[in-house]
Protein backbone atom coordinates (compact mmCIF):
# COMPACT_ATOMS: atom_id res chain seq x y z
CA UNK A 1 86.10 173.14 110.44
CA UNK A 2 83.27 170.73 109.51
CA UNK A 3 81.02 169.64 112.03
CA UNK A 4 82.00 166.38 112.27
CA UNK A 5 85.26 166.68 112.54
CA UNK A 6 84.14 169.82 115.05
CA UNK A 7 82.14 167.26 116.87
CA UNK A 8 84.75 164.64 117.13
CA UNK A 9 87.17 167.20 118.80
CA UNK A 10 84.16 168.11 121.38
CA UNK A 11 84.33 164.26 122.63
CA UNK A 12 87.59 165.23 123.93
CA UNK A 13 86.74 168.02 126.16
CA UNK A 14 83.46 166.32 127.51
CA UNK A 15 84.63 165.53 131.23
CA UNK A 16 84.43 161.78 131.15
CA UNK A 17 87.16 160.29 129.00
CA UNK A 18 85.98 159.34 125.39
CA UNK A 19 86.12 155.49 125.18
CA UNK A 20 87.53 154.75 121.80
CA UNK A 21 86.81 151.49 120.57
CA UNK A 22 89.11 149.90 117.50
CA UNK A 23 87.93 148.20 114.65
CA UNK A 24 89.28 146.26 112.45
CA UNK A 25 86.49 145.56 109.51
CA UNK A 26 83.31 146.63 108.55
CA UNK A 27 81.07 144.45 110.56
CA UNK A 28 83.25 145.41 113.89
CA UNK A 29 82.91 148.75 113.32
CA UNK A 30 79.19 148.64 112.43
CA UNK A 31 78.54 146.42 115.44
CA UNK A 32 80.27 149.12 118.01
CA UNK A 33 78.46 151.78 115.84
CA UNK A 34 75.06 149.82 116.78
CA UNK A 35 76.12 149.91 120.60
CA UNK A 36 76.04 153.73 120.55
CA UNK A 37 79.88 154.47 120.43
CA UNK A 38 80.21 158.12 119.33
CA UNK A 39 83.45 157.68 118.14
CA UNK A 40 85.38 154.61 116.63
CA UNK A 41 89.10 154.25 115.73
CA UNK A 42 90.94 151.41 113.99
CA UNK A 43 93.51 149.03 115.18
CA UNK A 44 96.52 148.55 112.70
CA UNK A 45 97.51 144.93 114.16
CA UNK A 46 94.06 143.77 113.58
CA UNK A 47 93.77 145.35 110.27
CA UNK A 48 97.15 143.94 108.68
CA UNK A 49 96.48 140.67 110.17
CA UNK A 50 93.12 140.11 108.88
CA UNK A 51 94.73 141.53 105.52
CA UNK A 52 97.14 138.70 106.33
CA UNK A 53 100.16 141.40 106.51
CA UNK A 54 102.31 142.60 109.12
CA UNK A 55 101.74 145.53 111.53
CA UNK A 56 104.44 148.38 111.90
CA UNK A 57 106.14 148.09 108.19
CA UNK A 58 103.84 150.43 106.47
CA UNK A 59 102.70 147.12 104.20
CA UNK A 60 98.96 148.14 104.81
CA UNK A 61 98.29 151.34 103.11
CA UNK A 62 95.71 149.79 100.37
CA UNK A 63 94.12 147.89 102.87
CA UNK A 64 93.50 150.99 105.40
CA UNK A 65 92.13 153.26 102.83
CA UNK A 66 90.21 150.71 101.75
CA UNK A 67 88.57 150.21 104.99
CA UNK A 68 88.45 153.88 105.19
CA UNK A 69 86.04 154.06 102.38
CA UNK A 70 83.52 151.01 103.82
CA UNK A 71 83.75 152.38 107.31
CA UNK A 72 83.05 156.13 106.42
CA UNK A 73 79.79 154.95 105.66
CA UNK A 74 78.54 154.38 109.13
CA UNK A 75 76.93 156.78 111.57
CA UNK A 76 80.16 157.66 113.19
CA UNK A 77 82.96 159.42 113.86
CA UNK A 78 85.56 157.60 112.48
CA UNK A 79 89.73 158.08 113.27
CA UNK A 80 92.45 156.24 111.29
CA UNK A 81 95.23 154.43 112.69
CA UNK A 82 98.31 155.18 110.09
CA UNK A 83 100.72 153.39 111.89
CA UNK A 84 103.81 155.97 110.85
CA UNK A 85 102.20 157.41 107.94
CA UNK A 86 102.99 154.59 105.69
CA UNK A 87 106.02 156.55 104.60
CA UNK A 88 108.70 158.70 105.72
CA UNK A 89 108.48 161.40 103.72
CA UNK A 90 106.03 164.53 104.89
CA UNK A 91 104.42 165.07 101.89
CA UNK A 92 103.23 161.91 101.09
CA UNK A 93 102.14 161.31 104.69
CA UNK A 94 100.23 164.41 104.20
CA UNK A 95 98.44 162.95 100.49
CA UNK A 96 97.61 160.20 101.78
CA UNK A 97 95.90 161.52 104.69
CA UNK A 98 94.19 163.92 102.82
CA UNK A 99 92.81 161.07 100.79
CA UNK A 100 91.59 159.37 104.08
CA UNK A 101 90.03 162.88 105.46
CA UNK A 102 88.51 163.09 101.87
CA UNK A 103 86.86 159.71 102.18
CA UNK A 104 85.52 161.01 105.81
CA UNK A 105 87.95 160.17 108.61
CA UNK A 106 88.03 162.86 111.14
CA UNK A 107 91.13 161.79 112.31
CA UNK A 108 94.32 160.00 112.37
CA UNK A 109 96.60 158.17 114.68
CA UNK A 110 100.03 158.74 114.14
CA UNK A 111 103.34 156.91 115.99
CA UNK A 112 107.05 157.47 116.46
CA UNK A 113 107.95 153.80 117.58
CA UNK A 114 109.70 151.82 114.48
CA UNK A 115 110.04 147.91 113.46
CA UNK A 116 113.27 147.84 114.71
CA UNK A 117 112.26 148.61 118.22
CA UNK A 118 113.50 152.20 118.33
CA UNK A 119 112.09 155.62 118.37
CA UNK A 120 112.02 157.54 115.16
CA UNK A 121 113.94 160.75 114.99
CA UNK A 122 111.40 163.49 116.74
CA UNK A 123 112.47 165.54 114.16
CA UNK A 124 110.94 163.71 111.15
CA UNK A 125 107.42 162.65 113.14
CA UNK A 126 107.19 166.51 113.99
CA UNK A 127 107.40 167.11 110.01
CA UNK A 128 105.24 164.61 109.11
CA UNK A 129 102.55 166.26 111.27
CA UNK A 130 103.22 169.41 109.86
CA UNK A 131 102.90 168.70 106.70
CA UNK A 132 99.16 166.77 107.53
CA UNK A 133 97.94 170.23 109.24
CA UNK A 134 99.33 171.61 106.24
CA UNK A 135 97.12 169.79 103.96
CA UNK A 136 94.18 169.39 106.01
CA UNK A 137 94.05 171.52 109.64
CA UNK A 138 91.07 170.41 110.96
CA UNK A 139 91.75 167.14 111.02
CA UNK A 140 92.53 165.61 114.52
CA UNK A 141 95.93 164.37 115.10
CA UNK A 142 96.56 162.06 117.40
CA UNK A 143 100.27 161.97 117.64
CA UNK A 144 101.07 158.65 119.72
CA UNK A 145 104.85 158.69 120.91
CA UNK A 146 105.95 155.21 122.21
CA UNK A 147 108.83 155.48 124.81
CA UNK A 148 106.80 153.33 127.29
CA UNK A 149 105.30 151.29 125.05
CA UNK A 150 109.17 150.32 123.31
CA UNK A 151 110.45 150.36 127.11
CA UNK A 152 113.10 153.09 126.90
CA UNK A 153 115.34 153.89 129.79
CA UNK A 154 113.61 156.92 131.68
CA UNK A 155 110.82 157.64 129.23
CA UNK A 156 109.01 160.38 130.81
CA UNK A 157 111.53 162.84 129.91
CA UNK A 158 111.37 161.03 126.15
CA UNK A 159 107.36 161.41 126.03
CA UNK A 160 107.05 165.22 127.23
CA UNK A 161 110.08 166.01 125.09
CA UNK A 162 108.74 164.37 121.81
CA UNK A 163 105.28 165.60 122.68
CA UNK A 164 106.09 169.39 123.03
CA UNK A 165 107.19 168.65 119.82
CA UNK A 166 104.90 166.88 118.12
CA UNK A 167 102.23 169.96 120.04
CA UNK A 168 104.74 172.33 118.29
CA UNK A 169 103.81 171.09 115.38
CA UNK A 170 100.19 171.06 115.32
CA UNK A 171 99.35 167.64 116.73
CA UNK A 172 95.62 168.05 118.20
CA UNK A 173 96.02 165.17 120.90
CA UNK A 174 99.12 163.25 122.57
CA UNK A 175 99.02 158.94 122.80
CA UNK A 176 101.20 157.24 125.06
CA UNK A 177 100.96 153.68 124.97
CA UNK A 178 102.21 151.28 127.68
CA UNK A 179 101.59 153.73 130.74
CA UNK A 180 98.59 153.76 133.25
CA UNK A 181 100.09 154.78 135.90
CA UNK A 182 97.76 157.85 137.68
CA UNK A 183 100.81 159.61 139.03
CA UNK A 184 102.75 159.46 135.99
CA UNK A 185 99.58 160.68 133.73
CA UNK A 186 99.00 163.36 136.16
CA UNK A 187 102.58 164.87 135.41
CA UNK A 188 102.21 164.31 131.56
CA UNK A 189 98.55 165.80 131.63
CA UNK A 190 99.72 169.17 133.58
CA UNK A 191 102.50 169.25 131.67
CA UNK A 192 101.12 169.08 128.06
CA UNK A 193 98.89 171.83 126.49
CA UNK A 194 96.97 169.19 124.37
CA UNK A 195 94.23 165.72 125.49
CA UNK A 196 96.13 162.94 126.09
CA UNK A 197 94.98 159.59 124.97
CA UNK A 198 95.97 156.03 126.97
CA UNK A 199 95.59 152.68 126.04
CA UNK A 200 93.46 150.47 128.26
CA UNK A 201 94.92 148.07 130.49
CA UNK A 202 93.01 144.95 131.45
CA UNK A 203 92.84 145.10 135.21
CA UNK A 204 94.16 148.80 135.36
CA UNK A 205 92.12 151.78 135.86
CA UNK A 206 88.90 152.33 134.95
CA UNK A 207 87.79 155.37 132.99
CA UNK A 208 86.35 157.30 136.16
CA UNK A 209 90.24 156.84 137.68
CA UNK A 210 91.83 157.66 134.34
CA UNK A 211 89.74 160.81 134.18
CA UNK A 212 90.68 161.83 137.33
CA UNK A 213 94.17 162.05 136.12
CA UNK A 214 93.78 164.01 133.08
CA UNK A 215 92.84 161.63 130.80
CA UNK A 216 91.09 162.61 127.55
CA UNK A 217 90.51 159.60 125.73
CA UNK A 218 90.61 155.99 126.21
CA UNK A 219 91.49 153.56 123.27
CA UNK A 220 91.37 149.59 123.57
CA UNK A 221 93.87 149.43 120.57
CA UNK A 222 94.05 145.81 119.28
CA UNK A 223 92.53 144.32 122.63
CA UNK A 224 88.98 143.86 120.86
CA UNK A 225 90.48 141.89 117.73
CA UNK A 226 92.74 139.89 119.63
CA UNK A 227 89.56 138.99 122.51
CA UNK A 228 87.42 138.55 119.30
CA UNK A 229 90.60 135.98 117.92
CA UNK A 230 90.49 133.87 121.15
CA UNK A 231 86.92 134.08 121.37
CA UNK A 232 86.68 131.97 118.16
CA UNK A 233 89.38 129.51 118.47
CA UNK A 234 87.86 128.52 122.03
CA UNK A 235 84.93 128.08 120.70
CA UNK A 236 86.19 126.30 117.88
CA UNK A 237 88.44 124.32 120.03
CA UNK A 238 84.72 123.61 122.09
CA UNK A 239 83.09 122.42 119.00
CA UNK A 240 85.57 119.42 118.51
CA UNK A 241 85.03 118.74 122.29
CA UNK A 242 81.80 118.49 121.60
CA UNK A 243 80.31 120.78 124.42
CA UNK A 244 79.90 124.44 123.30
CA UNK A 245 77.60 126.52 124.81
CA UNK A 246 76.33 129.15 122.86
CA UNK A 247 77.64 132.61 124.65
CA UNK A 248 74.91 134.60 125.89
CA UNK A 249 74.80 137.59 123.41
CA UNK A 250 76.07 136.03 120.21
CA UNK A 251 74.36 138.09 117.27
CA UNK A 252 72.60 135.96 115.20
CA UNK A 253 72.77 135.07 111.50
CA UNK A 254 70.18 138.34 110.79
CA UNK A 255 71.47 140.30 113.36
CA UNK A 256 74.83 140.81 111.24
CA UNK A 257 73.36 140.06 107.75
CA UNK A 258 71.64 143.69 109.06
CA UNK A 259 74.85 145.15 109.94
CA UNK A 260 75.47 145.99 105.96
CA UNK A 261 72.74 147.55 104.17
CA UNK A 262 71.53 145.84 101.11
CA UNK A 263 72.99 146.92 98.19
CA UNK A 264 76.66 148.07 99.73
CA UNK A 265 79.53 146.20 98.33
């Protein structure tokens, strides 16, 4: 196991939940980076829509490894979303994350929910992890199962079944999006042999509360990109009004010329 990727498993196991923030370019990630976040994970809604493509119809592959390759750069761990692997077939999930763990990802993200609104067959996302432990088995796998987050009738049962599983099948971590409910997290995280990750809820609990459940690791998933997204139309919208006042904090011009060293493309 390298020591980075070594390292990046450690986070999980450090008693306070890992707060994993998701970026969605290079100057996101290299501003969170700045801040003093250990770890940093990507969001695939903000990636495909600054790519101008759609989240959750594998249409982003180019673009992720792409980012992939600027954000490996930086001084930090960095995990992949992957949305379902970009494909449904095992092996070439498993190339193409063994391109992204080349590049220097440590880990990956990867989800059972589909387009359509349904769950994908266990069966398959269980092979497609598999097959990426396979190929490279020290990479963290972060295998997110979405029967809260698609609203399924009685998805507990769903989420520990998939997840034993997905656990079966070498998945390093379990994600399940849409729940923050402490007693429900407290049954999932005595249940489950393996970190479990949650996605933070705007006026839900806090990470001292979520750790006190179980939790592992806390991701904000596209809630940066989309704040950052209001953020500038308000202020945009304040402009025309004519009364804008600067928000304390706003980097200036320098401040994120420095966030890409000279000479990077």
């Amino acid at each position: 196991m390298t020591d980075r990727r070594a390292a990046f498993r450690a986070l999980h196991h450090a008693g306070r939940p890992l707060l994993l923030p998701n970026a969605w370019d290079h100057a996101s990630a290299a501003a969170l980076a700045r801040r003093g976040h250990p770890a940093i994970g990507t969001t695939s809604l903000g990636v495909a829509a600054a790519a101008g493509r759609p989240d959750g119809l594998a249409a982003t592959g180019a673009e992720t490894l792409a980012l992939t390759r600027r954000l490996a750069r930086l001084p930090v761990l960095l995990t992949v979303d992957v949305e379902a692997g970009f494909s449904d077939d095992p092996g070439a999930v498993a190339g193409y994350v063994a391109e992204l763990a080349g590049l220097g990802a440590v880990g990956i993200n990867l989800e059972d929910g589909r387009s359509d609104g349904t769950l994908a067959d266990p069966g398959c996302t269980a092979d497609k992890i598999a097959a990426v432990k396979a190929a490279v088995p020290d990479l963290f796998v972060n295998a997110r199962t979405d029967a809260w987050w698609l609203g399924v009738a009685d998805p507990l049962p769903q989420a520990l079944a998939r997840a034993r599983a997905y656990r079966a099948a070498g998945a390093d971590g379990i994600f399940v999006p849409g729940t923050v409910d402490p007693a429900t997290l407290r049954v999932l995280t005595e249940r489950l042999d393996a970190p479990l990750n949650v996605l933070y809820q705007p006026g839900g609990p806090g990470l001292d509360e979520l750790g006190r459940a179980g939790v592992a690791r806390v991701s904000t998933g596209s809630l940066l990109f989309r704040a950052a997204l209001g953020a500038a139309v308000a202020a945009a919208d304040a402009v025309r009004a004519g009364g804008l006042t600067v928000p304390a904090g706003l980097p200036s011009y320098a401040e994120v010329q420095h966030l890409v060293p000279a000479g990077r493309d």
